[in-house]
C-alpha atoms as a PDB file:
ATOM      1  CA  UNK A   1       8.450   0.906  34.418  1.00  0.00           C
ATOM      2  CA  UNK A   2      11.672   1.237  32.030  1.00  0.00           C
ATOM      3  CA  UNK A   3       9.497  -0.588  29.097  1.00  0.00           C
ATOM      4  CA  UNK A   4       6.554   1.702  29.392  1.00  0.00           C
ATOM      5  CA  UNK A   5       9.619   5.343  29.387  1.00  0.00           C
ATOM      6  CA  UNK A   6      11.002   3.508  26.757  1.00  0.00           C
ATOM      7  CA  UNK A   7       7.317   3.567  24.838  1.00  0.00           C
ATOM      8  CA  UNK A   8       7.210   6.809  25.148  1.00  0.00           C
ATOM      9  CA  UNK A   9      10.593   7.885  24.259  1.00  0.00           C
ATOM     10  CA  UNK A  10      10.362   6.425  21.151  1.00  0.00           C
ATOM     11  CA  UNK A  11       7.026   7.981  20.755  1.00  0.00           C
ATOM     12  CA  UNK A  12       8.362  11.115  21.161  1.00  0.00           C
ATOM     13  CA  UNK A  13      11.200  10.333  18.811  1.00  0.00           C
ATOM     14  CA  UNK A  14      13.619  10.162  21.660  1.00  0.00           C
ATOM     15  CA  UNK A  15      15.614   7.025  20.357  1.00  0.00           C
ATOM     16  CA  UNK A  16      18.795   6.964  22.649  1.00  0.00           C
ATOM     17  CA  UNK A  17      16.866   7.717  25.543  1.00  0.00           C
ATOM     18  CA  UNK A  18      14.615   4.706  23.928  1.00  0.00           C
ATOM     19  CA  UNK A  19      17.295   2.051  23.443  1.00  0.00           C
ATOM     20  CA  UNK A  20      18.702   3.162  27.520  1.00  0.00           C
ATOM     21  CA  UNK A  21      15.047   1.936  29.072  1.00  0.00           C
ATOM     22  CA  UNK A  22      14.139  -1.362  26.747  1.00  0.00           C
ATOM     23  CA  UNK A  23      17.622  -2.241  27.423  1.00  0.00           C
ATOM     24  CA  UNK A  24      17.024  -2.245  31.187  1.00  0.00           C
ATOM     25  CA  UNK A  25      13.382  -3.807  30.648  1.00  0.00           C
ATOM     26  CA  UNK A  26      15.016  -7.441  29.271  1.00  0.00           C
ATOM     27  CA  UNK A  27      18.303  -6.411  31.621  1.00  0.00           C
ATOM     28  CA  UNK A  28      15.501  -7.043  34.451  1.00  0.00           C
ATOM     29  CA  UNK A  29      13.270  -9.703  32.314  1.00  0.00           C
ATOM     30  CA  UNK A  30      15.613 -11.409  29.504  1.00  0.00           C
ATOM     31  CA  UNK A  31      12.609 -13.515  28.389  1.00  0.00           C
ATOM     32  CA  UNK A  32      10.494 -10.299  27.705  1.00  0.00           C
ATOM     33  CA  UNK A  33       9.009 -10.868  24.119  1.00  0.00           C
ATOM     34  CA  UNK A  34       7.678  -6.920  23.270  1.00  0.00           C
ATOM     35  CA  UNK A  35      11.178  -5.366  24.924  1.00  0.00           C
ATOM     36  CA  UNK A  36      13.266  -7.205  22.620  1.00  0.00           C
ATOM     37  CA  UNK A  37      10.839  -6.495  19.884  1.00  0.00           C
ATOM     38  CA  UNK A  38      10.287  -3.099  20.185  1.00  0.00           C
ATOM     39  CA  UNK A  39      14.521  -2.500  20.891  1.00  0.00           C
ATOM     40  CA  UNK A  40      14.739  -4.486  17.258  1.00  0.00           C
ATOM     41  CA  UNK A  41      12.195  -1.447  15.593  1.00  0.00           C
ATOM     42  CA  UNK A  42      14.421   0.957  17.195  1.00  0.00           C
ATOM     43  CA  UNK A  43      17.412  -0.427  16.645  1.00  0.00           C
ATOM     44  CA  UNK A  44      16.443  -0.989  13.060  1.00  0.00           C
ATOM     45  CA  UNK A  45      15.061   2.461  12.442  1.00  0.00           C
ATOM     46  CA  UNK A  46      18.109   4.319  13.287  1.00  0.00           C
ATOM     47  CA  UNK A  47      19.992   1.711  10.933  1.00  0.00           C
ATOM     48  CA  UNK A  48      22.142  -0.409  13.883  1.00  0.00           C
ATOM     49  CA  UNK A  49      20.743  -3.729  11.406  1.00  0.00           C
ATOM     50  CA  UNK A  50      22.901  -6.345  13.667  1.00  0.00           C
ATOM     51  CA  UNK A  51      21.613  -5.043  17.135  1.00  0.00           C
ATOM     52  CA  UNK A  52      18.326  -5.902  15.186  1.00  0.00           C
ATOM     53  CA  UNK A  53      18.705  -8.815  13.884  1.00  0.00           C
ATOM     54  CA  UNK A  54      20.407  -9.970  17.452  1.00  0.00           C
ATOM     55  CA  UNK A  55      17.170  -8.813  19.153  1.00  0.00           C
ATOM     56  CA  UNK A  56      14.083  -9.958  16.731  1.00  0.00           C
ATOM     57  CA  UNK A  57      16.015 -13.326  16.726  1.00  0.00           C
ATOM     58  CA  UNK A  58      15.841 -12.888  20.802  1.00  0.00           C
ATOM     59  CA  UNK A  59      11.752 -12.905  20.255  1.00  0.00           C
ATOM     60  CA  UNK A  60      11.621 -15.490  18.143  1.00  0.00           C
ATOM     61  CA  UNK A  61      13.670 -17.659  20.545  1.00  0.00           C
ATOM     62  CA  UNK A  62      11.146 -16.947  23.249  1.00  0.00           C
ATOM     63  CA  UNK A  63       8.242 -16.516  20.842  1.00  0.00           C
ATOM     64  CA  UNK A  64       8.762 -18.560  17.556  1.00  0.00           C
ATOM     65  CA  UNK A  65       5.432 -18.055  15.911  1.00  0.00           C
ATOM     66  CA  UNK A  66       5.397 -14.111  16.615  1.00  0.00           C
ATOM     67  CA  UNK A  67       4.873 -12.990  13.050  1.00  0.00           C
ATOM     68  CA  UNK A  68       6.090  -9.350  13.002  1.00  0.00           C
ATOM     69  CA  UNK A  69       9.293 -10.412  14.212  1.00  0.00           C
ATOM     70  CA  UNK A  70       9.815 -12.969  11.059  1.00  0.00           C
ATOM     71  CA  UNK A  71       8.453 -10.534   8.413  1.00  0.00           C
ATOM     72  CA  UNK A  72      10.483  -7.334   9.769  1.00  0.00           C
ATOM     73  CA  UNK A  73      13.962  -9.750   9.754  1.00  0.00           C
ATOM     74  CA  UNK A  74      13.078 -10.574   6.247  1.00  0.00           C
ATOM     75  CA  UNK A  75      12.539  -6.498   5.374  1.00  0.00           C
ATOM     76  CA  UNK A  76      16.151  -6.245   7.005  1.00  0.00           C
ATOM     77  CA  UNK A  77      18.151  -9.371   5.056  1.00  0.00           C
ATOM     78  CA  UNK A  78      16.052  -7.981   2.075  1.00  0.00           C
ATOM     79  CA  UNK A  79      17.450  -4.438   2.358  1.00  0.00           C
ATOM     80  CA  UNK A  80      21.037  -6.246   2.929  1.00  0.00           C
ATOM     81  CA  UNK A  81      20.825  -8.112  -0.812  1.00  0.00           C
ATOM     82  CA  UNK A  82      19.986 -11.484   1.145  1.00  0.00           C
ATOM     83  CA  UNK A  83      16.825 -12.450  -0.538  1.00  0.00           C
ATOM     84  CA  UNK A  84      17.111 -15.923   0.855  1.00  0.00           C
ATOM     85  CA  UNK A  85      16.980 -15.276   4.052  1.00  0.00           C
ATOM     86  CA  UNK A  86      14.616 -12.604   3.239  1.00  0.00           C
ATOM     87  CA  UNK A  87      12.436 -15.163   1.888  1.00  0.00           C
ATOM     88  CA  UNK A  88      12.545 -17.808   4.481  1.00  0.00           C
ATOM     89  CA  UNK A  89      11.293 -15.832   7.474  1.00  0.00           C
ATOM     90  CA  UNK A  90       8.449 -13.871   4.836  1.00  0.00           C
ATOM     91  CA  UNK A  91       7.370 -17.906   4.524  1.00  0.00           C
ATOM     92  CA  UNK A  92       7.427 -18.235   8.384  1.00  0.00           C
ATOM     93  CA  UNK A  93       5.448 -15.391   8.623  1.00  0.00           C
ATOM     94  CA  UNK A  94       2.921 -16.346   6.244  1.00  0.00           C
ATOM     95  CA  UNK A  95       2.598 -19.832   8.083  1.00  0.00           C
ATOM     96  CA  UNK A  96       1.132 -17.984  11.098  1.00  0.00           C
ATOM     97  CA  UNK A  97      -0.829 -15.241   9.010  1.00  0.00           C
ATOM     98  CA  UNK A  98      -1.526 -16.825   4.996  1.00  0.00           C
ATOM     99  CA  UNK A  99      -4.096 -13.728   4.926  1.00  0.00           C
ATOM    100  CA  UNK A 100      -1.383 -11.326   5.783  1.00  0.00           C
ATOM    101  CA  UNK A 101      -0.349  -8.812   2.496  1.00  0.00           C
ATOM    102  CA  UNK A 102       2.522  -6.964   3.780  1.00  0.00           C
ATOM    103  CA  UNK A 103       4.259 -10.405   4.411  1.00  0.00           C
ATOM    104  CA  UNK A 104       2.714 -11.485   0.580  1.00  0.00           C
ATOM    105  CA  UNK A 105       3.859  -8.746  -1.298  1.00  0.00           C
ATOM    106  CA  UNK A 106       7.588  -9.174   0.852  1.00  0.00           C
ATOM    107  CA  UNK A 107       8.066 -12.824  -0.358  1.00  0.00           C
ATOM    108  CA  UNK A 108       6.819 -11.665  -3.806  1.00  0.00           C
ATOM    109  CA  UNK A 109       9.611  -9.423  -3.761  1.00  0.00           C
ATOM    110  CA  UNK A 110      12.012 -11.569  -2.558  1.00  0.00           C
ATOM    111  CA  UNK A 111      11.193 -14.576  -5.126  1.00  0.00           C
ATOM    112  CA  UNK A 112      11.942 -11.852  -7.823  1.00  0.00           C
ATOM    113  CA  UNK A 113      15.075 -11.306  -6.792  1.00  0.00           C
ATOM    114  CA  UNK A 114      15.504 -14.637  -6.424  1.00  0.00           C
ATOM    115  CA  UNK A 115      14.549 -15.173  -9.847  1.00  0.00           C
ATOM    116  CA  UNK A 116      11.205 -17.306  -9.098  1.00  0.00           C
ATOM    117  CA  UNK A 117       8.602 -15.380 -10.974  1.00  0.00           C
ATOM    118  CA  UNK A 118       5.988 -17.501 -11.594  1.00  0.00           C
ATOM    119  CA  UNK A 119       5.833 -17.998  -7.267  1.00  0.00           C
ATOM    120  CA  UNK A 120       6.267 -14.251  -6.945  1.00  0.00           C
ATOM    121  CA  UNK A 121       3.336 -13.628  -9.371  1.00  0.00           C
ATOM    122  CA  UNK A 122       1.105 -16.381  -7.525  1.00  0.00           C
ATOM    123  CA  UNK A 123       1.948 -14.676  -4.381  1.00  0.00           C
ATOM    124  CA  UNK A 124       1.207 -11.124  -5.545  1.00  0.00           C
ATOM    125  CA  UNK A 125      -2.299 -12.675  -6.719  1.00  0.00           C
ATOM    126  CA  UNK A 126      -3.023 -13.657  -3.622  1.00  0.00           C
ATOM    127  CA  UNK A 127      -2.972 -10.502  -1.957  1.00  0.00           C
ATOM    128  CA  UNK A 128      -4.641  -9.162  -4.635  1.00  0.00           C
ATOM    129  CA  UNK A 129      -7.279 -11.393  -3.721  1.00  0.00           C
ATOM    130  CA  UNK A 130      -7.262 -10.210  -0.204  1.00  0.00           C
ATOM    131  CA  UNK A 131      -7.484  -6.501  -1.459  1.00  0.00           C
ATOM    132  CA  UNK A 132      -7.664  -5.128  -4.761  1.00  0.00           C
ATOM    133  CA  UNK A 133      -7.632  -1.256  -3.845  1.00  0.00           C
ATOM    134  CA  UNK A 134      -3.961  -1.852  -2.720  1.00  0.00           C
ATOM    135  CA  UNK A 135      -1.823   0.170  -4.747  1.00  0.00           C
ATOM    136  CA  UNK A 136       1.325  -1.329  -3.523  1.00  0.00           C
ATOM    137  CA  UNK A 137       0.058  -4.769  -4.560  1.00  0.00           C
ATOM    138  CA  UNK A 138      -0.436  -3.760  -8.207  1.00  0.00           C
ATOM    139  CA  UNK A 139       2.939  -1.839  -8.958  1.00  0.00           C
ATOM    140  CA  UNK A 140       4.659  -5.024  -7.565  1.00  0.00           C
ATOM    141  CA  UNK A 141       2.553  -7.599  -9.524  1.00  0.00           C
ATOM    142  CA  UNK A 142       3.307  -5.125 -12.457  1.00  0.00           C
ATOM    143  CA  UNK A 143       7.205  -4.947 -11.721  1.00  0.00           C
ATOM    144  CA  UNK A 144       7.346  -8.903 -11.412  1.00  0.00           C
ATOM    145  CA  UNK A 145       5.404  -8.643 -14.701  1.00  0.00           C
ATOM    146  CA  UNK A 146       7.682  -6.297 -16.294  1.00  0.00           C
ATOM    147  CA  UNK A 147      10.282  -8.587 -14.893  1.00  0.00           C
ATOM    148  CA  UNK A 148       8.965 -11.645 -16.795  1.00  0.00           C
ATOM    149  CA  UNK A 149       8.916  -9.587 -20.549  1.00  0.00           C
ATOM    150  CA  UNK A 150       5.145  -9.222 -19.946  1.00  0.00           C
ATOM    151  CA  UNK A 151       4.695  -5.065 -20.800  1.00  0.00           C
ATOM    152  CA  UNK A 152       0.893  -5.509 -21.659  1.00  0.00           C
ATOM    153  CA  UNK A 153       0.113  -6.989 -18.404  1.00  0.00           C
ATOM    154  CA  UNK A 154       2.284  -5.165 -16.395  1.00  0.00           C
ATOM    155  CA  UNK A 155       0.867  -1.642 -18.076  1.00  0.00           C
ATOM    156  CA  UNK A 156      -2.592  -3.046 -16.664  1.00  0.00           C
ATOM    157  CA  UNK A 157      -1.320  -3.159 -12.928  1.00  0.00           C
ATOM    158  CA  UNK A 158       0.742  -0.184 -12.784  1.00  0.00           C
ATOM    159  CA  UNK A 159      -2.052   1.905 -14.474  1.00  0.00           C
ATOM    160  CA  UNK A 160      -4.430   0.485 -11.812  1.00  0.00           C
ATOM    161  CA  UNK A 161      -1.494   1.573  -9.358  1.00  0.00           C
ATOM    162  CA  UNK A 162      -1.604   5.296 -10.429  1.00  0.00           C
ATOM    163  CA  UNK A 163      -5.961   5.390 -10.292  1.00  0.00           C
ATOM    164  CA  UNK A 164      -5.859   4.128  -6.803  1.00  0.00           C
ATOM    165  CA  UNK A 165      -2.452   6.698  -5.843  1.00  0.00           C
ATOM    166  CA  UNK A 166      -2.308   8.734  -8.623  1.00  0.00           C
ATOM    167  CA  UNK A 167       0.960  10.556  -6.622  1.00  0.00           C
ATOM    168  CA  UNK A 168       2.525   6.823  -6.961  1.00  0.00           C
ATOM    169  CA  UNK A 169       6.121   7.363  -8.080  1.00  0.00           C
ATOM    170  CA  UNK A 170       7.567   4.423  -9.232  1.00  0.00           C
ATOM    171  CA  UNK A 171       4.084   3.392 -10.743  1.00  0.00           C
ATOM    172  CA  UNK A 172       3.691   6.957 -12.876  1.00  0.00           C
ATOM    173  CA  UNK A 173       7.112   6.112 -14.077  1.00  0.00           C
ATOM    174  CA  UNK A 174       7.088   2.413 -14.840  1.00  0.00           C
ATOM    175  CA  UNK A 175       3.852   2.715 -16.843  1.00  0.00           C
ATOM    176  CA  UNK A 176       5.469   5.057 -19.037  1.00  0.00           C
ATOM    177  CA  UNK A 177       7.831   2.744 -19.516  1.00  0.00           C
ATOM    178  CA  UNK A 178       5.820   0.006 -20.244  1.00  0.00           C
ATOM    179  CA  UNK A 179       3.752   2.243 -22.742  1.00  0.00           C
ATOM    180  CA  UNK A 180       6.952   3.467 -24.514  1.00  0.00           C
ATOM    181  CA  UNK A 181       7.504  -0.407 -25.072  1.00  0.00           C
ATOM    182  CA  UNK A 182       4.191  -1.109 -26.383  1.00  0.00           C
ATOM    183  CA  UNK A 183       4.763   1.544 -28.328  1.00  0.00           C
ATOM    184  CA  UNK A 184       2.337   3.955 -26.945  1.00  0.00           C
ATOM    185  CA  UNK A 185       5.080   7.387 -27.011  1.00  0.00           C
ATOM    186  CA  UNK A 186       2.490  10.215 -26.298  1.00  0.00           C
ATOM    187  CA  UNK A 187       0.391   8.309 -23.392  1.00  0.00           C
ATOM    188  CA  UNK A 188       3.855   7.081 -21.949  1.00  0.00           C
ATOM    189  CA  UNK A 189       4.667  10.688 -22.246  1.00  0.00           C
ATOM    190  CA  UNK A 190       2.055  11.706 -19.839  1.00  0.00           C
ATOM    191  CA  UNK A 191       2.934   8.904 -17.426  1.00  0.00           C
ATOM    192  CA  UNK A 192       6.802  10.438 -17.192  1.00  0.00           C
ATOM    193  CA  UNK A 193       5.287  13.926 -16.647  1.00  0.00           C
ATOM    194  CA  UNK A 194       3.044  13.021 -13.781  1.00  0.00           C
ATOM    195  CA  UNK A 195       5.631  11.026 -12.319  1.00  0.00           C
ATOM    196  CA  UNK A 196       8.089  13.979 -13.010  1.00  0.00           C
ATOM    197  CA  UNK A 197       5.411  16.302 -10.984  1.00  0.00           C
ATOM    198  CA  UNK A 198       5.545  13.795  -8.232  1.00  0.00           C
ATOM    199  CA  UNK A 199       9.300  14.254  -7.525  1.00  0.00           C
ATOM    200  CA  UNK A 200      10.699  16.633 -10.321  1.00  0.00           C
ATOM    201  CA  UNK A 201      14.303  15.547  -9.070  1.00  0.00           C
ATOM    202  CA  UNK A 202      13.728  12.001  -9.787  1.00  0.00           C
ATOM    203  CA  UNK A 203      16.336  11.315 -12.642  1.00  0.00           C
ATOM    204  CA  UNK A 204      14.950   8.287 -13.967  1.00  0.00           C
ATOM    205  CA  UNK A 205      11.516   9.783 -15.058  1.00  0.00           C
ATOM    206  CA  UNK A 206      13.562  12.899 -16.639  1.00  0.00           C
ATOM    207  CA  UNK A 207      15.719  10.535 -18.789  1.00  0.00           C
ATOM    208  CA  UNK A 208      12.687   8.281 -19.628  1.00  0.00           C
ATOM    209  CA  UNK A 209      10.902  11.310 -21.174  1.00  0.00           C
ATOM    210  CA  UNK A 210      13.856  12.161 -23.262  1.00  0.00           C
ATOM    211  CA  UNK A 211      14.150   8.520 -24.449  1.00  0.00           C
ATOM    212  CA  UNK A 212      10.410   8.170 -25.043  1.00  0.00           C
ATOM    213  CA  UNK A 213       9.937  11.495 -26.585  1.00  0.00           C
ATOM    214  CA  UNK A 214      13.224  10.686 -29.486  1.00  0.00           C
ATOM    215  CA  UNK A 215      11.652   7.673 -29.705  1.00  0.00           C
ATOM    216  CA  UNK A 216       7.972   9.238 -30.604  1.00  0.00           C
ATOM    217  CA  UNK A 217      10.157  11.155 -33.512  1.00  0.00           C
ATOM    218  CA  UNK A 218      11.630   8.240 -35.035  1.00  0.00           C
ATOM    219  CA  UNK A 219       8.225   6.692 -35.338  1.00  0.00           C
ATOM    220  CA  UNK A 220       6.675   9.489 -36.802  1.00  0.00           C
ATOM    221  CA  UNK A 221       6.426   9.800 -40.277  1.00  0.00           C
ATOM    222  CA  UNK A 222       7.918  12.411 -42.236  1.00  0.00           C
ATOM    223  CA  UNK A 223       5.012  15.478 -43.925  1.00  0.00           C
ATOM    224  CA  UNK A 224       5.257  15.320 -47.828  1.00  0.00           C
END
């Protein structure tokens, strides 16, 4: 009974009222696998990260192959600069779902961070593999790309980023980054813009176009 309130306060964004009836659901069953899991969500969306961690590592010591448990600990040490770790339960993931993206573009992620590009890439591939029309999957093979001095191939990814989400932030602003370094000013230009139009208080994209567009003057030569 207090697991099925506690579904439904969180449901209705009740999260106190939430964490009072999943706690009383593994008070009265301490081996129950979805009240510690969905207490970890909670606990993780309102941003208590070591109540989480405590409780997704609960579910994995009742249920060590559960999945969702390893790849939302790994989004948690990766938000806390612990790539590592990050990494390690994105791999444990992936041993109980290869075919799962989320947890492929995670590790990719991670192994940047980490420094291992050439595994990130590979790993970013293979979720492209699973599913092209994922925007998500091409602005992060692009950053890793960026990452490794490759601004040809990572243009490629981020513009196929922006066609699938043209709204894409980060992939609006990247490409015209990317562009700018090709050497490409005015289509870099519209890049910044869009991304500008996105989220006009994003301060990156504003001092990108001011770079780009001082840049476009230097390069172009002077009227007789």
């Amino acid at each position: 009974a207090h697991y099925n309130i506690a579904v439904a306060r969180a449901a209705d964004g009740d999260n106190e009222s939430a964490v009072r009836h999943y706690r009383k659901s593994i008070t009265a069953s301490p081996e129950f696998r979805d009240g510690h899991y969905n207490l970890a969500v909670v606990m993780a969306d309102t941003g208590r990260k070591e109540d989480a961690i405590f409780h997704y590592e609960q579910v994995l010591r009742v249920a060590p192959k559960y999945y969702k448990a390893h790849n939302n600990l790994g989004k948690i040490y990766a938000e806390s600069a612990n790539p590592l770790r990050a990494a390690a339960h994105y791999r444990e993931a992936l041993r109980v779902v290869p075919q799962n993206t989320d947890a492929l573009n995670n590790l990719g992620n991670a192994l940047v961070a980490l420094g291992q590009i050439p595994e990130a890439l590979s790993h970013f591939e293979q979720a492209l593999a699973i599913d092209e029309s994922d925007a998500r999957t091409h602005y992060n093979l692009g950053a890793a790309l960026d990452a490794d001095g490759d601004y040809k191939e990572a243009a490629t990814h981020y513009s196929r980023a922006t066609e699938i989400d043209p709204n894409h932030l980060l992939a609006n602003n990247n490409l015209g980054v990317s562009l700018a370094r090709l050497g490409q000013f005015e289509q870099a230009e519209i890049y910044l813009r869009r991304a500008i139009a996105v989220d006009p208080e994003y301060l990156p994209a504003q001092k990108n176009l001011k770079l780009v567009s001082k840049l476009k003057q230097q390069h172009t030569p002077a009227k007789e």
